[in-house]
Structure formats: structure tokens, C-alpha cells
PDB file of N, CA and C in Angstrom:
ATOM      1  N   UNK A   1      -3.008  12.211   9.085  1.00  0.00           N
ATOM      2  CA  UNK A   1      -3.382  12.662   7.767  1.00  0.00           C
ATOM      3  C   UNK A   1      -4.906  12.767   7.675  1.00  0.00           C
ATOM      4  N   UNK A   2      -5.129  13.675   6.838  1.00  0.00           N
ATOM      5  CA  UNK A   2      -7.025  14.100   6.501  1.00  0.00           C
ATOM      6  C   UNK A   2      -7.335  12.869   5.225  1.00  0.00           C
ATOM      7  N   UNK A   3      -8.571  12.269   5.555  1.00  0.00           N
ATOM      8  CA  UNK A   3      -9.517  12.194   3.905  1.00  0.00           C
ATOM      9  C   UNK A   3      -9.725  13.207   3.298  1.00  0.00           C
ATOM     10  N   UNK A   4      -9.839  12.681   2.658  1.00  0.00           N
ATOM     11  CA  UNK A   4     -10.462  13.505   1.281  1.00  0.00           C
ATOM     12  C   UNK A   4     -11.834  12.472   0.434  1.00  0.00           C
ATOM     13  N   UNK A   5     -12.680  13.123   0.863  1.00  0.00           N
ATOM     14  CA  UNK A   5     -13.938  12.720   0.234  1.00  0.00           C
ATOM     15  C   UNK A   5     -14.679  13.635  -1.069  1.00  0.00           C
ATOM     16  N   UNK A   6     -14.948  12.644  -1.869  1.00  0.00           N
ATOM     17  CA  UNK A   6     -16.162  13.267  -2.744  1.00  0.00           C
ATOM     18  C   UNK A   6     -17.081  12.121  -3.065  1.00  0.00           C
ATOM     19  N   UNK A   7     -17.980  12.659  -4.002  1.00  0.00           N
ATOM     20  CA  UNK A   7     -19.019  11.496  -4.468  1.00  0.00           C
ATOM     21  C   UNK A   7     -18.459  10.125  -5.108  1.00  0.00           C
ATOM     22  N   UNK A   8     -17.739  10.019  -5.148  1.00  0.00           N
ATOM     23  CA  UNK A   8     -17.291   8.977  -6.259  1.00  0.00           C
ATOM     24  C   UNK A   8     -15.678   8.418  -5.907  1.00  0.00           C
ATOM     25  N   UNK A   9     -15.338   9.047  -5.122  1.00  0.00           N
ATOM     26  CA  UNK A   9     -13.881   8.970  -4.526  1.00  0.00           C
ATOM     27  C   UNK A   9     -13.473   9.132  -3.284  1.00  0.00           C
ATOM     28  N   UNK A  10     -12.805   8.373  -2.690  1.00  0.00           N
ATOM     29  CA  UNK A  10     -12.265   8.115  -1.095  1.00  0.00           C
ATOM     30  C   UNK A  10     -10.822   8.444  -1.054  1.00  0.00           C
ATOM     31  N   UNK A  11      -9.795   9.542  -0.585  1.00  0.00           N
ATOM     32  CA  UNK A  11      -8.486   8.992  -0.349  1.00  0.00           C
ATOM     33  C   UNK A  11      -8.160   9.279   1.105  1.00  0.00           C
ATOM     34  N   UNK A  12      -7.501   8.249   1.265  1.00  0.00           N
ATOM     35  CA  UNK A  12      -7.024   7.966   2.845  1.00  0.00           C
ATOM     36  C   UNK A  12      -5.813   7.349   3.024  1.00  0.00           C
ATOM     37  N   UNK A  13      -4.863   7.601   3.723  1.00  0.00           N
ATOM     38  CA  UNK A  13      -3.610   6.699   4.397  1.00  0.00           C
ATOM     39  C   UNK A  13      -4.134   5.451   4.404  1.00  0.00           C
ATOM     40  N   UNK A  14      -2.843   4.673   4.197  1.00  0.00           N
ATOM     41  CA  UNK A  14      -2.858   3.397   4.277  1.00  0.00           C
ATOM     42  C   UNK A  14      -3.059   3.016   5.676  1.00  0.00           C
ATOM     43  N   UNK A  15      -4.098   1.870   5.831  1.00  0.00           N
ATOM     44  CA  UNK A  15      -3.514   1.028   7.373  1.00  0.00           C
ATOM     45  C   UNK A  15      -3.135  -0.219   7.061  1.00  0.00           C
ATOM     46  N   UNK A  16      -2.886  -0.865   8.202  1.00  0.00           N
ATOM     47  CA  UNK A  16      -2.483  -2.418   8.379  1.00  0.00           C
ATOM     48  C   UNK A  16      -4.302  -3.351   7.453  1.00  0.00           C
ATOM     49  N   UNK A  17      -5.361  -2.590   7.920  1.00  0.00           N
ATOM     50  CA  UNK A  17      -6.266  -3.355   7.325  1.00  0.00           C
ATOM     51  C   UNK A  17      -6.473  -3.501   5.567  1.00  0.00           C
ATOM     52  N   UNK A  18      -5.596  -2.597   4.946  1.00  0.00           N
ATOM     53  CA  UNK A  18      -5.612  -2.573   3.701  1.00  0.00           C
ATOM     54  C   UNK A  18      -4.384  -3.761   3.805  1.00  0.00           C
ATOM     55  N   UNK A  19      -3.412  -4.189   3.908  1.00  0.00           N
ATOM     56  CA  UNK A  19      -2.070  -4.850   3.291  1.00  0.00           C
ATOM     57  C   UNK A  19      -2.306  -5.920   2.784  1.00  0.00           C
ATOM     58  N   UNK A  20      -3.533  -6.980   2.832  1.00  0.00           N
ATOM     59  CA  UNK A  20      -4.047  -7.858   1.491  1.00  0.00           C
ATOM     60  C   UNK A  20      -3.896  -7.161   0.417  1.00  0.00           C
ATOM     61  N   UNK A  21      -4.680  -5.862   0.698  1.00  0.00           N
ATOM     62  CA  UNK A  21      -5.151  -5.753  -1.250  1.00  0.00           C
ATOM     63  C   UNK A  21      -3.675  -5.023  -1.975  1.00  0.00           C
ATOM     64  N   UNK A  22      -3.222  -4.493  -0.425  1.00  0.00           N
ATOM     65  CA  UNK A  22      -2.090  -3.698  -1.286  1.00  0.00           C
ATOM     66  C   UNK A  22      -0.851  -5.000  -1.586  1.00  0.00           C
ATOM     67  N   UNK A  23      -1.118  -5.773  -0.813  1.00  0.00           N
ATOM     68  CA  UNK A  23      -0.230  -6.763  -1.741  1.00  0.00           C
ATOM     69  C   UNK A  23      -0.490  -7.602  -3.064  1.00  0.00           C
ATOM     70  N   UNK A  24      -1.339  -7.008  -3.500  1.00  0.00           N
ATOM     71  CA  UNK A  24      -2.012  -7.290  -4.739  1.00  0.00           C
ATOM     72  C   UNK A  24      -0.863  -6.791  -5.638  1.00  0.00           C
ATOM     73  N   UNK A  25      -0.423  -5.628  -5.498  1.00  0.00           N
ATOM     74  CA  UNK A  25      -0.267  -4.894  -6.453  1.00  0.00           C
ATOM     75  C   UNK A  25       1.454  -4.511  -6.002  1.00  0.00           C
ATOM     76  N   UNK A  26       1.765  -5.077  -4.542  1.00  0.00           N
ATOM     77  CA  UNK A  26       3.038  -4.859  -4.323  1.00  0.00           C
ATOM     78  C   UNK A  26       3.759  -5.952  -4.606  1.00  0.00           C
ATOM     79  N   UNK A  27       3.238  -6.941  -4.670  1.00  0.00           N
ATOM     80  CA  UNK A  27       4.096  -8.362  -5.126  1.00  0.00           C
ATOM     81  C   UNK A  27       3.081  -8.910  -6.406  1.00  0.00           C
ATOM     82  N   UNK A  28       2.934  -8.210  -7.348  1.00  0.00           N
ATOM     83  CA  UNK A  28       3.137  -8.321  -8.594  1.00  0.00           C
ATOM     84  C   UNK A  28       4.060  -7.955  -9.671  1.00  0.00           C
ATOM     85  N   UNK A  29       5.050  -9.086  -9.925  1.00  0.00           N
ATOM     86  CA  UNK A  29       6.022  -8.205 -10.883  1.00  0.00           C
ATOM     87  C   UNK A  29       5.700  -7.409 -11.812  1.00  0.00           C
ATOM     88  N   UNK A  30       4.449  -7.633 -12.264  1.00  0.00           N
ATOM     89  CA  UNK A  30       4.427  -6.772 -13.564  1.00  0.00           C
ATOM     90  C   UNK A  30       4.256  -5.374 -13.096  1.00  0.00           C
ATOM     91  N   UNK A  31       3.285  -5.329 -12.159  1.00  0.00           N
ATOM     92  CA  UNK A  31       2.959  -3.879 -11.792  1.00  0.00           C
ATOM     93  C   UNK A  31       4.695  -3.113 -11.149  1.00  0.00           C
ATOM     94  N   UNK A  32       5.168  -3.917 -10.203  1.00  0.00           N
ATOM     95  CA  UNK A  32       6.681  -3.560  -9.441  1.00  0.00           C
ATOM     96  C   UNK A  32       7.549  -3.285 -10.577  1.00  0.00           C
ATOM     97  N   UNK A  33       7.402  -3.211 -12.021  1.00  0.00           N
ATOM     98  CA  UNK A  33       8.147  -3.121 -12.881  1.00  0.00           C
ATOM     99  C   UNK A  33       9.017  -1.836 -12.304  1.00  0.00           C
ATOM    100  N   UNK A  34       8.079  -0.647 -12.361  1.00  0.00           N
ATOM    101  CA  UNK A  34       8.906   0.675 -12.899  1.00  0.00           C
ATOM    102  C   UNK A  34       8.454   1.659 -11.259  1.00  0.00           C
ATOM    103  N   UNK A  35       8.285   0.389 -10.573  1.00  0.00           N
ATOM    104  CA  UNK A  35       8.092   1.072  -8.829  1.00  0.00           C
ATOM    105  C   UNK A  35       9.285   1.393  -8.245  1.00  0.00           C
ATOM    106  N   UNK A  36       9.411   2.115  -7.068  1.00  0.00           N
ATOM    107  CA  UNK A  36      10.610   2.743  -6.402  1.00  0.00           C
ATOM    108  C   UNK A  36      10.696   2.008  -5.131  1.00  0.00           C
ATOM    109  N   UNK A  37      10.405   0.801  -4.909  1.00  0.00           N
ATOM    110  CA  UNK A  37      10.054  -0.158  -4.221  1.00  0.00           C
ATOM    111  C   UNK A  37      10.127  -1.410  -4.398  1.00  0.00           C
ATOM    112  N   UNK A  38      10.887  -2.547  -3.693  1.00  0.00           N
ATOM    113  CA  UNK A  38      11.194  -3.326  -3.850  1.00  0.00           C
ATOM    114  C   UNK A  38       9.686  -4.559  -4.031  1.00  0.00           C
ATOM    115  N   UNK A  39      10.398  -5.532  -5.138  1.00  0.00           N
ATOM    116  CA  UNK A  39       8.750  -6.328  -5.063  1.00  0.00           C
ATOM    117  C   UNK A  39       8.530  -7.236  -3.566  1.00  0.00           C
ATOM    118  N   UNK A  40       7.485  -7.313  -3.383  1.00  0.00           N
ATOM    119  CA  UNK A  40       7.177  -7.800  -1.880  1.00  0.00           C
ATOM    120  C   UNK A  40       7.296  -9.017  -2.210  1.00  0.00           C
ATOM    121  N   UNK A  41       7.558  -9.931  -1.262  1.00  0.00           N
ATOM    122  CA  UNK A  41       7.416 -11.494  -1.217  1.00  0.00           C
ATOM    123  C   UNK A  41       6.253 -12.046  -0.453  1.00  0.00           C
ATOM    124  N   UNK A  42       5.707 -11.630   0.719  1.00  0.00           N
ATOM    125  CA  UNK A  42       5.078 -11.600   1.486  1.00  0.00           C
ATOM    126  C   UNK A  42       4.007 -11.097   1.963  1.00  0.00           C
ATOM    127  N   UNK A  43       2.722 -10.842   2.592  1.00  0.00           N
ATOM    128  CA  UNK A  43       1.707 -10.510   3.085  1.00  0.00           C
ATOM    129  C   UNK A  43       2.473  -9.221   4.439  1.00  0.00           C
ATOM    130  N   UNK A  44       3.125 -10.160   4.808  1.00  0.00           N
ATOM    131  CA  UNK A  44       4.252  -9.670   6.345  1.00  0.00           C
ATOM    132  C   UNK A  44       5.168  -8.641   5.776  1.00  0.00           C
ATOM    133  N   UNK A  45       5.931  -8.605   4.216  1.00  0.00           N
ATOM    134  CA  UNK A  45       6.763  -7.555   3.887  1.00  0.00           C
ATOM    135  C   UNK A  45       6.111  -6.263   4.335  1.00  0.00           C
ATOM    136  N   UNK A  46       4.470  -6.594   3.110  1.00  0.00           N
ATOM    137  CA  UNK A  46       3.452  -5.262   2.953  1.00  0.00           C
ATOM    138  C   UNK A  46       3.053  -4.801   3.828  1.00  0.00           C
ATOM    139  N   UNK A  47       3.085  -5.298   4.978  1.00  0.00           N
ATOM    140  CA  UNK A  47       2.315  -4.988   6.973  1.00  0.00           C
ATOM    141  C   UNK A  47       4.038  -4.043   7.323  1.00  0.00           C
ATOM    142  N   UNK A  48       4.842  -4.525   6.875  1.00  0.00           N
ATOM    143  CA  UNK A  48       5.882  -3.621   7.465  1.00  0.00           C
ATOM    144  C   UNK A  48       5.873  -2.321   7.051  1.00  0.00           C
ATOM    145  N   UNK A  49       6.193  -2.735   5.138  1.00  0.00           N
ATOM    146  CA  UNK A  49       6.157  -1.070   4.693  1.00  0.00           C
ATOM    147  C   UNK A  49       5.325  -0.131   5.213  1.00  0.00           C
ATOM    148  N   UNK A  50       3.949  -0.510   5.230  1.00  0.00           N
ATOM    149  CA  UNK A  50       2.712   0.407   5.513  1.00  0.00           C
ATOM    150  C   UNK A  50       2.899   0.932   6.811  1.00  0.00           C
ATOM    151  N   UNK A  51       3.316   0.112   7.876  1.00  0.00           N
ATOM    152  CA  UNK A  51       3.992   0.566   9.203  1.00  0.00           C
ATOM    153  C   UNK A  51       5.032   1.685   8.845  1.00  0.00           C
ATOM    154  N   UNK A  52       5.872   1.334   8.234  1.00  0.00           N
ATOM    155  CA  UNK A  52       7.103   2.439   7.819  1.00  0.00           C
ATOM    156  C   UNK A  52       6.197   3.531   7.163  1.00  0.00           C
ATOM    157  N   UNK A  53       5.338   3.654   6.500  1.00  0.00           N
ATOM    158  CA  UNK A  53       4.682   5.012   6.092  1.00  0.00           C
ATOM    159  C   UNK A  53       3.634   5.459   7.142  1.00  0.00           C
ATOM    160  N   UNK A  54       3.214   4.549   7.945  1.00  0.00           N
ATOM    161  CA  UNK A  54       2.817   5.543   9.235  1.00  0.00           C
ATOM    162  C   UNK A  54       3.289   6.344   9.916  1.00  0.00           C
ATOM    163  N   UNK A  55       4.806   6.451   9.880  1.00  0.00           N
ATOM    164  CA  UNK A  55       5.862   7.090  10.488  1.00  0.00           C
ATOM    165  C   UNK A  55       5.721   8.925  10.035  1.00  0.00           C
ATOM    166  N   UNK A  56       5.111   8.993   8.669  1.00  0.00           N
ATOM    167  CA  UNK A  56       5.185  10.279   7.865  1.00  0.00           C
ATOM    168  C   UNK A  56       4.193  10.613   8.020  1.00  0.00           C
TER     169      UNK A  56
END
């Protein structure tokens, strides 16, 4: 997959070095409310999924 850069904004594929922060927000119930994704339990869940979207 490409970045996408501008002044003020970064988007990029996930890696394994993001899955702290994204477990911020993946094993928070409140946020997992109305997600299409199960809530994470783990640090190790979020290292898998992100593996599973490297696949695409």
C-alpha cells in the first residue's frame, strides 16, 4: 500500500509497530461499541489482527 502525505496529515497501513496504540482503541469498550470487530483482550489479539490486514 502507498502513503499519503500532506502538511498536517500522514496515512499509512498499519504495522506490528503501531499495535500498542491501536490497542488503545481496540480494547476499549466504549469505542468497540458500534465496531465490526470484536473487542480485543490483549496486546497479542491486536499483533494478530494487524497481521491479518497485512494479508490485503
Amino acid at each position: 500500500m502507498k502513503k499519503m502525505e500532506t502538511e498536517r496529515l500522514i496515512l499509512r497501513p498499519l504495522s506490528q509497530d503501531d499495535a500498542n496504540a491501536v490497542f488503545e482503541w481496540t480494547g476499549d469498550p466504549i469505542v468497540n461499541r458500534y465496531m465490526p470487530y470484536p473487542l480485543h483482550e490483549s496486546v497479542h489479539q491486536t499483533e494478530e489482527w494487524i497481521r491479518s490486514l497485512e494479508m490485503y
